[in-house]
C-alpha atoms as a PDB file:
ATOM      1  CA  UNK A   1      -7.854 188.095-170.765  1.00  0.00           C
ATOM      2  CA  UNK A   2     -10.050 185.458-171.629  1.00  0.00           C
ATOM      3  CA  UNK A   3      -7.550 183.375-174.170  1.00  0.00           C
ATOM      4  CA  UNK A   4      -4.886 183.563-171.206  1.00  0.00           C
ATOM      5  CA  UNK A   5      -6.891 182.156-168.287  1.00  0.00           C
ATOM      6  CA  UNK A   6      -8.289 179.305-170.882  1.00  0.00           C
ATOM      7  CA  UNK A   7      -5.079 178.783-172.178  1.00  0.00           C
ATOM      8  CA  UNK A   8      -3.794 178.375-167.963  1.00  0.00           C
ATOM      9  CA  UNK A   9      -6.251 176.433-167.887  1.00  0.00           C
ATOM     10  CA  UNK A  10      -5.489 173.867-170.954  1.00  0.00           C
ATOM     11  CA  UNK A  11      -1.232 174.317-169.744  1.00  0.00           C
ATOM     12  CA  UNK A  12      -2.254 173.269-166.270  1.00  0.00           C
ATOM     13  CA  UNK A  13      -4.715 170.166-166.992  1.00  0.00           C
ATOM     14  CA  UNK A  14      -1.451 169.216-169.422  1.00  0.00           C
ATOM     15  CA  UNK A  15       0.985 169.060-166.907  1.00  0.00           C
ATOM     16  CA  UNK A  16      -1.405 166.922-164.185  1.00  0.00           C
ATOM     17  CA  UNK A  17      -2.074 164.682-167.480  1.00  0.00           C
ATOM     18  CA  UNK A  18       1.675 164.319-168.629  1.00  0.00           C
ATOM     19  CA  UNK A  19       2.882 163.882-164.336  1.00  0.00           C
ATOM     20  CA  UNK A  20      -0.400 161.208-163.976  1.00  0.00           C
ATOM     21  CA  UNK A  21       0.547 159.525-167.138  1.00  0.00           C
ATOM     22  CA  UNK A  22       4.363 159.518-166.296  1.00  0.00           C
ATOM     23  CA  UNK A  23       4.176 157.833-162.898  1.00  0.00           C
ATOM     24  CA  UNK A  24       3.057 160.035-160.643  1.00  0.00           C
ATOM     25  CA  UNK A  25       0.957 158.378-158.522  1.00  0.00           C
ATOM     26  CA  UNK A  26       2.792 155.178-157.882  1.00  0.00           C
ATOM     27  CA  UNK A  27       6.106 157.657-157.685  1.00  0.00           C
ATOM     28  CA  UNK A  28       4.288 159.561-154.703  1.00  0.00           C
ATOM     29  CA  UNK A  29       2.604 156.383-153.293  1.00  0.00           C
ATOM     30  CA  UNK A  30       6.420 154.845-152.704  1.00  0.00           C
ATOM     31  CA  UNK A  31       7.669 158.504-151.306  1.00  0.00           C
ATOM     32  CA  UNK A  32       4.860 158.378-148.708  1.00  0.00           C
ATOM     33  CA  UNK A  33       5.800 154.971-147.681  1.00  0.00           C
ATOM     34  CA  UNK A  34       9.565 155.394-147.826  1.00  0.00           C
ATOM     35  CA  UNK A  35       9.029 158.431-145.291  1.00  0.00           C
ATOM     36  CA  UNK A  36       6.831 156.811-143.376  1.00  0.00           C
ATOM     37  CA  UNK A  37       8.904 153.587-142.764  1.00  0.00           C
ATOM     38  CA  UNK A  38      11.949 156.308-141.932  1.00  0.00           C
ATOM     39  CA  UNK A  39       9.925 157.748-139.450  1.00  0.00           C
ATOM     40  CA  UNK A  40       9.383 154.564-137.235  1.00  0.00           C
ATOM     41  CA  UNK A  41      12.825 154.561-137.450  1.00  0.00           C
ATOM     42  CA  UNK A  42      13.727 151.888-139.973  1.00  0.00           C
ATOM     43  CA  UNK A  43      16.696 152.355-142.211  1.00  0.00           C
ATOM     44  CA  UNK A  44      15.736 153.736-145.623  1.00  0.00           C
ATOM     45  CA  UNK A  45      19.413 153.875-147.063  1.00  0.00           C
ATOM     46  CA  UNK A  46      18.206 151.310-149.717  1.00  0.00           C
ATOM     47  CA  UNK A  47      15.256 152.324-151.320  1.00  0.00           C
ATOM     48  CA  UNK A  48      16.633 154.436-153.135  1.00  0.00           C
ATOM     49  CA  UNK A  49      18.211 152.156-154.946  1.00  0.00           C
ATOM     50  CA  UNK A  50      15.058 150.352-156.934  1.00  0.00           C
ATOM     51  CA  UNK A  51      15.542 151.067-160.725  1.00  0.00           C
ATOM     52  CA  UNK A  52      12.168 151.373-160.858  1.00  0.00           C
ATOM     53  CA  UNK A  53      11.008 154.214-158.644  1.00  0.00           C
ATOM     54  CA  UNK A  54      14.279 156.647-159.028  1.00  0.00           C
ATOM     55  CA  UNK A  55      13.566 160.112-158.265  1.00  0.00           C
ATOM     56  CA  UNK A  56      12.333 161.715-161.449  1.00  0.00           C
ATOM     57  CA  UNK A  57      12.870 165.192-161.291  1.00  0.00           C
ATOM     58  CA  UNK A  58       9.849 166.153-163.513  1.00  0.00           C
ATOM     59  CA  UNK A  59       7.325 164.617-161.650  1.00  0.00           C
ATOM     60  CA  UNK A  60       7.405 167.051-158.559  1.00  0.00           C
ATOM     61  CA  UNK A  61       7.755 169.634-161.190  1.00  0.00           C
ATOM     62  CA  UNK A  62       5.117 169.025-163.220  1.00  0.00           C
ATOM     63  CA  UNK A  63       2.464 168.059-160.111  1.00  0.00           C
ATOM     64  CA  UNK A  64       3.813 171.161-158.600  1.00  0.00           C
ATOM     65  CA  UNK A  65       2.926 173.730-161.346  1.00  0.00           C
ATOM     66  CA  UNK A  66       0.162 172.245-163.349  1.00  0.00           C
ATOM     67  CA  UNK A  67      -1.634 172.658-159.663  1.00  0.00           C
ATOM     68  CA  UNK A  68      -0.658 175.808-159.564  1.00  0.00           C
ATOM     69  CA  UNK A  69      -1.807 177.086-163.209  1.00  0.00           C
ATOM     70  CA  UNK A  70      -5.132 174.855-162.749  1.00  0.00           C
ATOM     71  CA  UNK A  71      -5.736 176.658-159.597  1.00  0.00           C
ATOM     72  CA  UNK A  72      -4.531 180.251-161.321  1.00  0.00           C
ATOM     73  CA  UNK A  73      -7.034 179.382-164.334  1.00  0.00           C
ATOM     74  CA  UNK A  74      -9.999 178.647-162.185  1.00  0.00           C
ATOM     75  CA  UNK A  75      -9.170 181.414-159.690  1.00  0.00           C
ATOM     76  CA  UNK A  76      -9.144 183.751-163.261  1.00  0.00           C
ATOM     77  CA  UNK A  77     -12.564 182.347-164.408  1.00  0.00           C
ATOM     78  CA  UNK A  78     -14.743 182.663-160.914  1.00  0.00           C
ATOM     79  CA  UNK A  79     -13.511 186.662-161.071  1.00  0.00           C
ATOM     80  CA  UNK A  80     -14.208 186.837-164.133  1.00  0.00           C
ATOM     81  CA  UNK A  81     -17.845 185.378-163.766  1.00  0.00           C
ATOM     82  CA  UNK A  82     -18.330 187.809-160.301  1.00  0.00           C
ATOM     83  CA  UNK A  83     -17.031 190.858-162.315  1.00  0.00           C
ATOM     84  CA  UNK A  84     -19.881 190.372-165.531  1.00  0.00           C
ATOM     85  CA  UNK A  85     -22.373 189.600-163.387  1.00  0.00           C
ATOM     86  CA  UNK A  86     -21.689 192.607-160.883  1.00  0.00           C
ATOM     87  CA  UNK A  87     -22.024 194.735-163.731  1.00  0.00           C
ATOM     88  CA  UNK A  88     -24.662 193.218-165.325  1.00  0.00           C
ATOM     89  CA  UNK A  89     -26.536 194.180-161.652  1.00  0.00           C
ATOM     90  CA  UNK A  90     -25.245 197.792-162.000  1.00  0.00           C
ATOM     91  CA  UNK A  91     -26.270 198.148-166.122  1.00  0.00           C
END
């Protein structure tokens, strides 16, 4: 059990790393403006044409589940930890 929740651990810390080091923050920067700008009613059909902030289809992806596994890994470890020292408490 142990290898698994380390190794969900190391998978999801890889993904945020690879989506961070890929664009991500710029990427979702631009989405939040885009959809904010859209929403004060100002015509967006454009920005999706900049060659240098086209939807990447990884990048949702990989923000998506590396949160997910990092959270699954942690969420693993904190049982784990309650469950050996419960029965530490109980011999």
């Amino acid at each position: 059990m142990t290898w698994k929740s380390n190794l969900t651990l190391v998978a999801g810390a890889a993904l945020l790393v690879i989506w961070y080091l890929t664009g991500g923050p710029p990427q979702l920067q631009w989405w939040w403006a885009v959809h904010k700008t859209a929403g004060g009613g100002w015509n967006i059909s454009q920005a999706y044409n900049d060659e240098t902030m086209k939807p990447r289809f990884w990048l949702p992806v990989c923000l998506f589940s590396g949160t997910l596994l990092l959270l699954a890994g942690v969420a693993v470890k904190i049982r784990h930890i309650f469950q050996t020292s419960k029965d530490t408490r109980h011999g």
